[in-house]
N, C-alpha and C. Protein backbone atom coordinates (compact mmCIF):
# COMPACT_ATOMS: atom_id res chain seq x y z
N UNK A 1 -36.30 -72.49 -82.23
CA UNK A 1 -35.23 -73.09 -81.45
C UNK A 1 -33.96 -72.27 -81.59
N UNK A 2 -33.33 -72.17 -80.28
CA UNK A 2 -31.96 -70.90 -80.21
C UNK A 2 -30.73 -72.08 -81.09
N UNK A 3 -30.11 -71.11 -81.95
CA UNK A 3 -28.83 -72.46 -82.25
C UNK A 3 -27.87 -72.54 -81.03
N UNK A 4 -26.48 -73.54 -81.40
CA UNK A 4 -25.73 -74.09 -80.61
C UNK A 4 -25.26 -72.47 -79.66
N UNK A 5 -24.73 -71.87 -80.40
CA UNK A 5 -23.92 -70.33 -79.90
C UNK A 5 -24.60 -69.33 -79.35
N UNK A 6 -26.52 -68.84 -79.68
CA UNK A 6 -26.69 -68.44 -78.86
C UNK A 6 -27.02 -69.44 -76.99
N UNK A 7 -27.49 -70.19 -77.19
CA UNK A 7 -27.68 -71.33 -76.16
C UNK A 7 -26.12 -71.30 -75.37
N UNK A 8 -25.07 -71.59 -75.94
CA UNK A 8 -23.97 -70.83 -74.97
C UNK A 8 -23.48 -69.27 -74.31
N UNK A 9 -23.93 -69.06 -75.80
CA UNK A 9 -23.41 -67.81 -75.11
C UNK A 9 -24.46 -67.03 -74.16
N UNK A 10 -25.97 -67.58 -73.57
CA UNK A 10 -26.39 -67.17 -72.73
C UNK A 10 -25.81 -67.65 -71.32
N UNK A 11 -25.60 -69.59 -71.48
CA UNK A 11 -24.62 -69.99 -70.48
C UNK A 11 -23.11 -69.28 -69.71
N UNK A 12 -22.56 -68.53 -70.88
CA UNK A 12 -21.31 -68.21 -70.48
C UNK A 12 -21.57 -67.12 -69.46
N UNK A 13 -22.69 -65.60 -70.53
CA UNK A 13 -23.47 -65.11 -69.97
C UNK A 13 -23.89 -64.92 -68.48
N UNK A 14 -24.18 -65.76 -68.35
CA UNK A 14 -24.81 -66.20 -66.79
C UNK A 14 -23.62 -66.39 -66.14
N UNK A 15 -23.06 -67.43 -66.42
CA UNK A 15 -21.57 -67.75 -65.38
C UNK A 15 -20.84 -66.37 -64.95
N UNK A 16 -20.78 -65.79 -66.54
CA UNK A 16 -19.80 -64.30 -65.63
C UNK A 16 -20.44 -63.77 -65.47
N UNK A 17 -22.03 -63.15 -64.88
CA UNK A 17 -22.67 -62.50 -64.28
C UNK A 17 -22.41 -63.03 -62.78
N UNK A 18 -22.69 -64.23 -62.38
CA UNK A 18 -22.65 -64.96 -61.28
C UNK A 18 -21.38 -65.09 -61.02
N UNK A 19 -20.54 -65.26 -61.57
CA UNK A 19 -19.26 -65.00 -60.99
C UNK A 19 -18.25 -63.79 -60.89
N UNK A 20 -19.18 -62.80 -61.33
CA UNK A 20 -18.87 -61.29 -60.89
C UNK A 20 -19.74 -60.60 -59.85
N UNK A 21 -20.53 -61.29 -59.97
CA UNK A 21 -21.48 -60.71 -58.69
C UNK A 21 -21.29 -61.00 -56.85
N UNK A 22 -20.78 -62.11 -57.02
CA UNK A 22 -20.08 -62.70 -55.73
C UNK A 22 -18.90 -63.40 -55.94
N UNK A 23 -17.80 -63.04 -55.89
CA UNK A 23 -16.20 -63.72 -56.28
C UNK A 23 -15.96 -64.62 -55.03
N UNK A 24 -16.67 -64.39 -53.90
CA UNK A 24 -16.43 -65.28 -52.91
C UNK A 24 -16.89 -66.72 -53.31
N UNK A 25 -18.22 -66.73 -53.99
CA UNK A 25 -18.85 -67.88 -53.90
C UNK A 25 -18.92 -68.53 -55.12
N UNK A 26 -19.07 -70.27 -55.06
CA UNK A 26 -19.04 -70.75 -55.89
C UNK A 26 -20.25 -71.22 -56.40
N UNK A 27 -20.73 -70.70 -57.73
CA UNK A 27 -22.11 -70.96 -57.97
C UNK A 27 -22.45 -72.07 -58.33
N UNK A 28 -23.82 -72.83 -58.64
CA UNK A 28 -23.63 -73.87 -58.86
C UNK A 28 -24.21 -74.03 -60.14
N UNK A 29 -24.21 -75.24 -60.79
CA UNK A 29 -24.44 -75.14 -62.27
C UNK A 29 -25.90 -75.40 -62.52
N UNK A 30 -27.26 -75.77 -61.67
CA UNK A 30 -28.30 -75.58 -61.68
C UNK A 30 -28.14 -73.53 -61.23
N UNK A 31 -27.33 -72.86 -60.41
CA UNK A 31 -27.73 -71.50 -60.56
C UNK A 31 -27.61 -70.90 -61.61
N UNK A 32 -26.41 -71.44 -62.16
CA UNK A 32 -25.81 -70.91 -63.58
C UNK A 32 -27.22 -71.04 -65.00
N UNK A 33 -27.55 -72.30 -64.72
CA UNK A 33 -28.61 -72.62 -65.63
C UNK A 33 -29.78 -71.78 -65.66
N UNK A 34 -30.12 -72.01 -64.05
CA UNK A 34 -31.12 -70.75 -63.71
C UNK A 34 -31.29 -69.45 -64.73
N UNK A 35 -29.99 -68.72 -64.04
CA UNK A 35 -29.90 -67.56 -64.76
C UNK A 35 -29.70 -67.54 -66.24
N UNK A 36 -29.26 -68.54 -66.73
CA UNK A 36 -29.48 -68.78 -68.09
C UNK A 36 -30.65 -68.97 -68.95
N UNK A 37 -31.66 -69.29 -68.18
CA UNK A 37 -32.65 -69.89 -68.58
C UNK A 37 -32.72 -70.82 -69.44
N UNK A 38 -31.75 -71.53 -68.96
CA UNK A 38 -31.82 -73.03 -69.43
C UNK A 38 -32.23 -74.03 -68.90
N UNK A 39 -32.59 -75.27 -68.90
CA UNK A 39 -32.25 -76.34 -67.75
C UNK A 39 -31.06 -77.18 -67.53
N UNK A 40 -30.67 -77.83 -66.34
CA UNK A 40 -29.76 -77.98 -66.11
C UNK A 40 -28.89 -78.88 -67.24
N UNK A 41 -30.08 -80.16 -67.34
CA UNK A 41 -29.43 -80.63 -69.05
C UNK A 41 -29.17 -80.49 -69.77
N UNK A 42 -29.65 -78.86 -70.26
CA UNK A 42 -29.46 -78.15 -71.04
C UNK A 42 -27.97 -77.60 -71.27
N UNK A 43 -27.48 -77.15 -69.94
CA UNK A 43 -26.24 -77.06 -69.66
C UNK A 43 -25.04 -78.30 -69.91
N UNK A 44 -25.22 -79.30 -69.22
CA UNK A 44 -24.33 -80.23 -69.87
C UNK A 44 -24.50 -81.08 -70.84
N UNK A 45 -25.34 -80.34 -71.83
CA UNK A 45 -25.28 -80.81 -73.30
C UNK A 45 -24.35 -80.09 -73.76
N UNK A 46 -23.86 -78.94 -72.70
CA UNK A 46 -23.34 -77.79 -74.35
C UNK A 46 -21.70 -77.74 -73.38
N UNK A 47 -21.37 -77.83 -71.83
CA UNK A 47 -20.58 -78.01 -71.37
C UNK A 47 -20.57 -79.20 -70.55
N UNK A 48 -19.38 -79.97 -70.36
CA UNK A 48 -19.46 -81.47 -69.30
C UNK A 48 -19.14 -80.66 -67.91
N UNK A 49 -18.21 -79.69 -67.74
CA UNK A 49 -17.93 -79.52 -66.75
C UNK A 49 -17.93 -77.82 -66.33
N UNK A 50 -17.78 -77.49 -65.13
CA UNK A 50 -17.77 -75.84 -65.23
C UNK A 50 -16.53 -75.38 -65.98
N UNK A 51 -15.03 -76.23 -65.62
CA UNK A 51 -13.96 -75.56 -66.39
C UNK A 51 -14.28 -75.11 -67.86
N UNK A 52 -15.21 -75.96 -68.25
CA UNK A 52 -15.72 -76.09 -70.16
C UNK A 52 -16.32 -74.26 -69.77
N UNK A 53 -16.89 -74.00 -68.87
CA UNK A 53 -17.36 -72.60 -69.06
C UNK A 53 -16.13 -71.63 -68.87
N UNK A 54 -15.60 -72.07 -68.30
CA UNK A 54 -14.38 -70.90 -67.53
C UNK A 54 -13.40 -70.71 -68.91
N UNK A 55 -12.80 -71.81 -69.40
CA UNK A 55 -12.86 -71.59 -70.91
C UNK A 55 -13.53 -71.00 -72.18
N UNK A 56 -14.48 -71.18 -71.83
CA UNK A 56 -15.37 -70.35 -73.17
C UNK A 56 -15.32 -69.24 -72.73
N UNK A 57 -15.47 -68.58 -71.43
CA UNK A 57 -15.57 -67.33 -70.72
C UNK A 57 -13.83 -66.55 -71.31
N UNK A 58 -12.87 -67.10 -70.74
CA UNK A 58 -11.68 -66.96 -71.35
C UNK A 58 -11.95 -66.42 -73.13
N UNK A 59 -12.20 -67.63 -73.50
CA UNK A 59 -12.26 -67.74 -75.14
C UNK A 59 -13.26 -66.63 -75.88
N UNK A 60 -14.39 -65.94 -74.70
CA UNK A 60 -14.91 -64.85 -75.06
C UNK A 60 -14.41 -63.53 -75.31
N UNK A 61 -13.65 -63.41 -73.88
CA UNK A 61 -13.13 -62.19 -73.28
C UNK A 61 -12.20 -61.63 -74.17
N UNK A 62 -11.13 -62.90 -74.79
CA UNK A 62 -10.14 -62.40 -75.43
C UNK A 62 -10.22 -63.29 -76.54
N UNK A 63 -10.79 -62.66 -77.19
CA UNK A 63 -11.23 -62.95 -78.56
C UNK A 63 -10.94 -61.55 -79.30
N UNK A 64 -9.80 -61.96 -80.22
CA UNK A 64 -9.84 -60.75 -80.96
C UNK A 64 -9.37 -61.36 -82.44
N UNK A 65 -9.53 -60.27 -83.87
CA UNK A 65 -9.76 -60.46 -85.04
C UNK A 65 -8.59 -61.29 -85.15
N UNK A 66 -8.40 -62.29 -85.97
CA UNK A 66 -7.42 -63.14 -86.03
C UNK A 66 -6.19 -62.77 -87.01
N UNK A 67 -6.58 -62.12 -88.25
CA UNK A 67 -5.33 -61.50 -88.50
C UNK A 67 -4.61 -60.41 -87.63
N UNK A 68 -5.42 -59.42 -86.88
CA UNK A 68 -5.07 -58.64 -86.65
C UNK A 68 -3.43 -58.49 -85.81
N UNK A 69 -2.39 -57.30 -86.82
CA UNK A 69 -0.77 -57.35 -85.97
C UNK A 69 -1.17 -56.27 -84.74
N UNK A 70 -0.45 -56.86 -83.87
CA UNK A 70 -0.28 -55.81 -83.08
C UNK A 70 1.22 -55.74 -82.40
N UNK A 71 2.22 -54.60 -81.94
CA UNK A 71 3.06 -54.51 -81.12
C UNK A 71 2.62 -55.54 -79.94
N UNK A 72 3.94 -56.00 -79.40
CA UNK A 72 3.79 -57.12 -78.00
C UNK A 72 2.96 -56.57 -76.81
N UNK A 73 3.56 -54.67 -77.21
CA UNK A 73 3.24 -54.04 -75.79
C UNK A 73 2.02 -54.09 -75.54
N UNK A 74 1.18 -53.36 -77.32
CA UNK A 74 -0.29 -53.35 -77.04
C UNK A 74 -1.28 -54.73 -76.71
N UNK A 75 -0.65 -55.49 -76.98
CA UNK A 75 -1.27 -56.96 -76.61
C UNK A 75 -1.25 -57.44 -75.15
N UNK A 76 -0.26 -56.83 -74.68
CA UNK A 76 0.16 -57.22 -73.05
C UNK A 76 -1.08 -55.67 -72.78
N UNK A 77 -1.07 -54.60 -72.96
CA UNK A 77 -2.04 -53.37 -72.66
C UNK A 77 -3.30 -53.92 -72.92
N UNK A 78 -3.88 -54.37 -73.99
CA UNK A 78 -5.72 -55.03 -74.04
C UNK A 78 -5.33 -56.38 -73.01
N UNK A 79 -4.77 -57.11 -72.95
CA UNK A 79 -5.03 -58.22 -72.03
C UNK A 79 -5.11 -58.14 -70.52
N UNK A 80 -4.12 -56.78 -70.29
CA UNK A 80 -4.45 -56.05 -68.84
C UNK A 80 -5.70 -55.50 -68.46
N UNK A 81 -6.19 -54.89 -69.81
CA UNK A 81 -7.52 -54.31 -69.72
C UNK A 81 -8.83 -54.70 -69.36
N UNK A 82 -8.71 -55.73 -70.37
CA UNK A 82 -9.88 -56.48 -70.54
C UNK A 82 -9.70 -57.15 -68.53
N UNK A 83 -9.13 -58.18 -68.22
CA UNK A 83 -8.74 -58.06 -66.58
C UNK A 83 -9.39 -57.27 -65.59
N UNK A 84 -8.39 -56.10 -66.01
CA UNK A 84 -9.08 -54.67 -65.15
C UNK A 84 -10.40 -55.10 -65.58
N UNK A 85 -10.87 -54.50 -66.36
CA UNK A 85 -12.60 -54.22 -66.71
C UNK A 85 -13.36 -55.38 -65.86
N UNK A 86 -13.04 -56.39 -66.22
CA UNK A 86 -13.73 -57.98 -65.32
C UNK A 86 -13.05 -58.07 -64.00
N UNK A 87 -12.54 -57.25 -63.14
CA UNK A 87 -11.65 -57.65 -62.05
C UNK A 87 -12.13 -58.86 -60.83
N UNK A 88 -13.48 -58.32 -60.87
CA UNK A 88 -14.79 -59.82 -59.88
C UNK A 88 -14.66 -60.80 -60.54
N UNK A 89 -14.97 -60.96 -61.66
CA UNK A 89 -14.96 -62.08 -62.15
C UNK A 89 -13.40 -63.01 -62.04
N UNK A 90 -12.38 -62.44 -62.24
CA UNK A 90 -11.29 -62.42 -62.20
C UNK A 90 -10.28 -62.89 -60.97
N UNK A 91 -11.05 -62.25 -60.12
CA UNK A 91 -10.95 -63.12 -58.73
C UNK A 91 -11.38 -63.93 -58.30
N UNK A 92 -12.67 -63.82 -58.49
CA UNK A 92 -13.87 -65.10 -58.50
C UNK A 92 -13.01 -66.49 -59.10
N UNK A 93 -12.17 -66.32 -60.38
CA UNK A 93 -11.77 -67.47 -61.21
C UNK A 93 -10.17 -67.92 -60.62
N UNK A 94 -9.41 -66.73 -60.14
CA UNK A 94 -8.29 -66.91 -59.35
C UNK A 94 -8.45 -67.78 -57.95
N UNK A 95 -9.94 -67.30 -57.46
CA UNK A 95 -10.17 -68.25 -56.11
C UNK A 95 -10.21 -69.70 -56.32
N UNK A 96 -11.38 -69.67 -57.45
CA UNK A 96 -12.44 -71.44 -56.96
C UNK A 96 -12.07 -72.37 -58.10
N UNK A 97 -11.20 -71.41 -59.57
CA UNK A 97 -10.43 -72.40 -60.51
C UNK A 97 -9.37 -73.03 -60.18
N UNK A 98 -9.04 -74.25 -60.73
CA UNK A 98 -8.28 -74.98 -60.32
C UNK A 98 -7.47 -74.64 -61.82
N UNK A 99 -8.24 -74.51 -62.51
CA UNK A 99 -7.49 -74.33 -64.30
C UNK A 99 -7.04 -73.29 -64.24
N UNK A 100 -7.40 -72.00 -63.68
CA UNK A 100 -7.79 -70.92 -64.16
C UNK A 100 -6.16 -70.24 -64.68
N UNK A 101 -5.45 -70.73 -63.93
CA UNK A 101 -3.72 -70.60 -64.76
C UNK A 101 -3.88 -70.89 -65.62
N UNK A 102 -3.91 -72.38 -66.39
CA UNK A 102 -3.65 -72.96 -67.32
C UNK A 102 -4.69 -71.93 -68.46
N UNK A 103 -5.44 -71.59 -68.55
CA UNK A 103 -6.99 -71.20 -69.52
C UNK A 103 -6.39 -69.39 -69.20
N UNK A 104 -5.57 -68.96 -68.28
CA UNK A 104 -5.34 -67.99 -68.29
C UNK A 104 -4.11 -67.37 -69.68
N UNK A 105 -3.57 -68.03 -69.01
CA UNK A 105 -1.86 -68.25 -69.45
C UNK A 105 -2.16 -68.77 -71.28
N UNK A 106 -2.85 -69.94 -71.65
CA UNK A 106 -3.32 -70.43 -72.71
C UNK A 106 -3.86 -69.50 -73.46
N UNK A 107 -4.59 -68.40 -72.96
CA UNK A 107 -5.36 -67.40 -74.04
C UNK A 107 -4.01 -66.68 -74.49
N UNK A 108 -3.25 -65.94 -73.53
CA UNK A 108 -2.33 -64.84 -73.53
C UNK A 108 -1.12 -66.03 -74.37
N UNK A 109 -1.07 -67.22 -74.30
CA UNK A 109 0.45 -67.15 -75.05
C UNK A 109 -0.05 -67.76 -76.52
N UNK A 110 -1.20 -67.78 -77.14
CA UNK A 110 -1.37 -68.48 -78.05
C UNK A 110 -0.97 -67.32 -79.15
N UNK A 111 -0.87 -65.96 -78.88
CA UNK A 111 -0.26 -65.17 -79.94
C UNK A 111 1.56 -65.18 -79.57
N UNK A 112 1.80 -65.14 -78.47
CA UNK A 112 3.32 -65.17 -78.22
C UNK A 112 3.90 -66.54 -78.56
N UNK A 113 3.25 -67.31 -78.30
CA UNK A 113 4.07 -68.67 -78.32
C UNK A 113 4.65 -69.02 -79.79
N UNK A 114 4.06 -68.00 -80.76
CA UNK A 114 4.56 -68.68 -82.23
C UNK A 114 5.99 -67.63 -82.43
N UNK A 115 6.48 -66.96 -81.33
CA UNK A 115 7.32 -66.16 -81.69
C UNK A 115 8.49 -66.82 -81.74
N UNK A 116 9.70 -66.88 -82.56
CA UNK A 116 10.80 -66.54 -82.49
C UNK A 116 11.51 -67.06 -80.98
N UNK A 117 11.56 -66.39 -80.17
CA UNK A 117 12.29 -66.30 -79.00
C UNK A 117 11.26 -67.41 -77.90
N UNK A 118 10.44 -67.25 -78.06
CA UNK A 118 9.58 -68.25 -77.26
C UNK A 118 9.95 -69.52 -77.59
N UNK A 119 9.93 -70.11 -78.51
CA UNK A 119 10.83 -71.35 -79.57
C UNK A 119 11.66 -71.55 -79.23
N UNK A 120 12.49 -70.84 -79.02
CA UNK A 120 13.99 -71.02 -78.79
C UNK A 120 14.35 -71.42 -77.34
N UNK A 121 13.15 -71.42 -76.28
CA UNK A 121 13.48 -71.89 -74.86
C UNK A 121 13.13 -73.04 -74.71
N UNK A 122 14.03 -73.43 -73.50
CA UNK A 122 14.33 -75.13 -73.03
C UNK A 122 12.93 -74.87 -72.34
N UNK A 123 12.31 -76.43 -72.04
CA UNK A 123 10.80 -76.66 -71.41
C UNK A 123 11.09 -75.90 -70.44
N UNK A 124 12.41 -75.95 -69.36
CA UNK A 124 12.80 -75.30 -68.10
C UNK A 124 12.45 -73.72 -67.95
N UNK A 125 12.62 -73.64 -69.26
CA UNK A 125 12.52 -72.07 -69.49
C UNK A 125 11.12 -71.13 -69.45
N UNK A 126 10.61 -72.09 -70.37
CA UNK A 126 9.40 -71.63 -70.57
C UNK A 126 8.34 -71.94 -69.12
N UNK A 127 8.79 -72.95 -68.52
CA UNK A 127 7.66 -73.02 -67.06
C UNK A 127 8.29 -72.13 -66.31
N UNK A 128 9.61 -71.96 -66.32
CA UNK A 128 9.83 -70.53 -65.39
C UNK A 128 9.22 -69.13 -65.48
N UNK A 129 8.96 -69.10 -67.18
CA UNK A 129 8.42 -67.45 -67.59
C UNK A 129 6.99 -67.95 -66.86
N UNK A 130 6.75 -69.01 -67.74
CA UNK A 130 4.60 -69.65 -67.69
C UNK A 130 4.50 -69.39 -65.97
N UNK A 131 5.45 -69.85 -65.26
CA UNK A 131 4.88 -69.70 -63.61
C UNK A 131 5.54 -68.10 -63.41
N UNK A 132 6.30 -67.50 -63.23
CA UNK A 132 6.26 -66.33 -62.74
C UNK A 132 5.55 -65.08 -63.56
N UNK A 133 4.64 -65.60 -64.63
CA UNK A 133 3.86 -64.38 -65.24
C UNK A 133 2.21 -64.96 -64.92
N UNK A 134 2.13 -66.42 -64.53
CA UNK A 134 1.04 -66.57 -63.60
C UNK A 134 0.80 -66.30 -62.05
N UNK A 135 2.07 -66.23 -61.56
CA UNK A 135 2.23 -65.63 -59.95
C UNK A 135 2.19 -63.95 -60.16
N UNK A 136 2.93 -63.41 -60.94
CA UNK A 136 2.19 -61.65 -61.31
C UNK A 136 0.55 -61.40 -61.36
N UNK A 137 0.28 -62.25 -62.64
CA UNK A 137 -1.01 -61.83 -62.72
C UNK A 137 -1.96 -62.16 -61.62
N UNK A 138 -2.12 -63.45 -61.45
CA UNK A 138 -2.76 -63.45 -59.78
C UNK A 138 -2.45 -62.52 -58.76
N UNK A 139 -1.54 -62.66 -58.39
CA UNK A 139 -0.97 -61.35 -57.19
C UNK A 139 -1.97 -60.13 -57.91
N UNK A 140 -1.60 -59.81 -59.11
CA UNK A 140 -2.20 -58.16 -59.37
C UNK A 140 -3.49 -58.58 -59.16
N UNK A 141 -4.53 -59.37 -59.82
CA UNK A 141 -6.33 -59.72 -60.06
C UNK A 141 -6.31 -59.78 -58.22
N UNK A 142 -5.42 -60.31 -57.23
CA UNK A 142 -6.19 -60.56 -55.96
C UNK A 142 -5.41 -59.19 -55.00
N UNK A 143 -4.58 -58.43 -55.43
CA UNK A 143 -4.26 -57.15 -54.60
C UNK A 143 -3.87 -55.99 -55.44
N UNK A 144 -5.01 -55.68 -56.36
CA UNK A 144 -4.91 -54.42 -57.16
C UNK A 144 -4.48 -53.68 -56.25
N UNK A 145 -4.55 -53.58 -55.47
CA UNK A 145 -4.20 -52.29 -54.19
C UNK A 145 -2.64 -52.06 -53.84
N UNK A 146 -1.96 -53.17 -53.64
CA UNK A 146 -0.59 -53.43 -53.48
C UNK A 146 0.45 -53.65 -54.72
N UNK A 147 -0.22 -54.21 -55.75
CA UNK A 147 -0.03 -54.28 -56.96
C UNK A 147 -0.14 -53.52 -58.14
N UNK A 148 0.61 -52.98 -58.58
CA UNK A 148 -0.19 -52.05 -59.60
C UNK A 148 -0.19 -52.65 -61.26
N UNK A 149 -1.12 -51.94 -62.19
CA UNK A 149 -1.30 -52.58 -63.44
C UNK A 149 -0.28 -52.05 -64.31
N UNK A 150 0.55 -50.87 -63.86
CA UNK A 150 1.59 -50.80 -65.28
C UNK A 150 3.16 -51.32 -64.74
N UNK A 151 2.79 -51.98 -63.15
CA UNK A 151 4.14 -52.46 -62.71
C UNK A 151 4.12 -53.78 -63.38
N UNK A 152 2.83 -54.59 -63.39
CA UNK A 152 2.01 -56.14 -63.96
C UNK A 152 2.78 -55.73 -65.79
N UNK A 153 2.40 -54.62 -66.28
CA UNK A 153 2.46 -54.54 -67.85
C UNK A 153 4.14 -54.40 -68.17
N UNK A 154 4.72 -53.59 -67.09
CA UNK A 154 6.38 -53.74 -67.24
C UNK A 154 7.24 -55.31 -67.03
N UNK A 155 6.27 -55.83 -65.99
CA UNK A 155 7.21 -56.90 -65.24
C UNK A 155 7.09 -58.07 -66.89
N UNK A 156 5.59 -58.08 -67.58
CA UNK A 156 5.74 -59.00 -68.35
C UNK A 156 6.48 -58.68 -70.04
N UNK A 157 6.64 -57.03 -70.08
CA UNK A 157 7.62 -56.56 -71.54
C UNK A 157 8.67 -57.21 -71.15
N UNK A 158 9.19 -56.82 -69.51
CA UNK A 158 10.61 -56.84 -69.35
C UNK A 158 11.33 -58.48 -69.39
N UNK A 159 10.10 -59.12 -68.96
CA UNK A 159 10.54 -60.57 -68.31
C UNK A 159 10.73 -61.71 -69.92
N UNK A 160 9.48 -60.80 -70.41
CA UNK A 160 9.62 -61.71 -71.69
C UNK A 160 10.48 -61.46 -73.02
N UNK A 161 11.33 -59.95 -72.75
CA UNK A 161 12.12 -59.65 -74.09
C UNK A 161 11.46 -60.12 -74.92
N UNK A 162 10.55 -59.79 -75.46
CA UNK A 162 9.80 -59.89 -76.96
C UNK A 162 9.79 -58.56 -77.30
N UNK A 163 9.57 -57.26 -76.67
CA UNK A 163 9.48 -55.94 -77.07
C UNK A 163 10.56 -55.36 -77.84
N UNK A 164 10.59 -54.98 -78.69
CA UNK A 164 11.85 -53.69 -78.52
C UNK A 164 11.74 -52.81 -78.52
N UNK A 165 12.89 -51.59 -78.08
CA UNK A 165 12.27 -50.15 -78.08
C UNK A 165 11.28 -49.32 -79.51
N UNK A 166 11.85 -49.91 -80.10
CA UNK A 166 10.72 -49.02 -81.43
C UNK A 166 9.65 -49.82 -82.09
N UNK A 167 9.04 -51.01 -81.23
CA UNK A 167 8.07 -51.75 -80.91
C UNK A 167 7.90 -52.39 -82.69
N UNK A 168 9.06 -52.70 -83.33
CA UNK A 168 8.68 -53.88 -84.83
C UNK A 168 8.60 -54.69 -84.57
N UNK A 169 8.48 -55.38 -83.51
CA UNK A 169 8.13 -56.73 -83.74
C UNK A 169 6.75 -57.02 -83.35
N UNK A 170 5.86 -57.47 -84.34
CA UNK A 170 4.60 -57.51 -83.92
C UNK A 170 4.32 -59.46 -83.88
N UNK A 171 2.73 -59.46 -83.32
CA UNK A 171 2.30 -60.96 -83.31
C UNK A 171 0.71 -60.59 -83.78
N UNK A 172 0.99 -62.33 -84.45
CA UNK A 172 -0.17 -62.51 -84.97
C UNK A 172 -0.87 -62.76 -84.50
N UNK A 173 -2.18 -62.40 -84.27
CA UNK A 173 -3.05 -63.26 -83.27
C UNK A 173 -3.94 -64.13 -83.97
């Protein structure tokens, strides 16, 4: 018998195969299972809903060592990356998620949010950064073409003043 984690992580597996393979379409969770080779019960034993995957998918992608420091910049540079690299999938989750802000935004500020300066903003503040660094990143994932990725990596050093020029201030992830 597979334990709890491989049994997901073939689920997740499947989802971002299927949701990189056609970003137009929305798969369904008997296809997802399919390709999982699971059955469908199987599936909502381990998730209730698809967001539960779109999350773990998130929670895969950007998963990194938990002590590990890094400069703000290089953290905003792997989180662009990893993006780039999945760009189907990415659109796929920009189209047919309804979360996909919230689970977006949630991975990327759980190392920023313990900063210093993040703390220090009124709720007003922080939904102004939280919505105009979710209207960037969408715009860039749905018009790489018009958009570019180191205008996406400037707009969020510049917007969020966490950087400084000789890059000491690091976060924990």
């Amino acid at each position: 018998m597979e334990s709890l984690d491989q049994t997901q992580s073939q689920i997740v597996a499947a989802a971002i195969q299927l949701f990189s393979e056609n970003p137009d379409k929305k798969p369904s969770i008997t296809e997802i299972a399919k390709v999982a080779h699971v059955h469908r019960n199987t599936f909502y034993h381990y998730f209730e809903t698809r967001s539960e995957v779109v999350f773990a998918i998130f929670s895969e992608l950007f998963s990194f060592p938990a002590n590990e420091m890094l400069p703000f910049s290089e953290l905003v540079t792997q989180f662009l990356d990893i993006i780039d690299e999945h760009r189907l999938l990415f659109v796929h989750l920009a189209n047919f998620h309804e979360t996909f802000d919230v689970e977006m935004l949630t991975v990327f500020m759980q190392g920023v949010g313990k900063m210093t300066f993040f703390e220090a903003l009124s709720s007003a503040e922080r939904q102004l950064l939280y919505y105009s660094m979710v209207g960037v990143l969408t715009g860039w994932i749905k018009n790489p073409d018009r958009i570019k990725k180191d205008d996406v990596r400037t707009f969020l050093l510049r917007s969020s003043a966490w950087n400084t020029p000789d890059e000491t201030k690091k976060i924990s992830r």
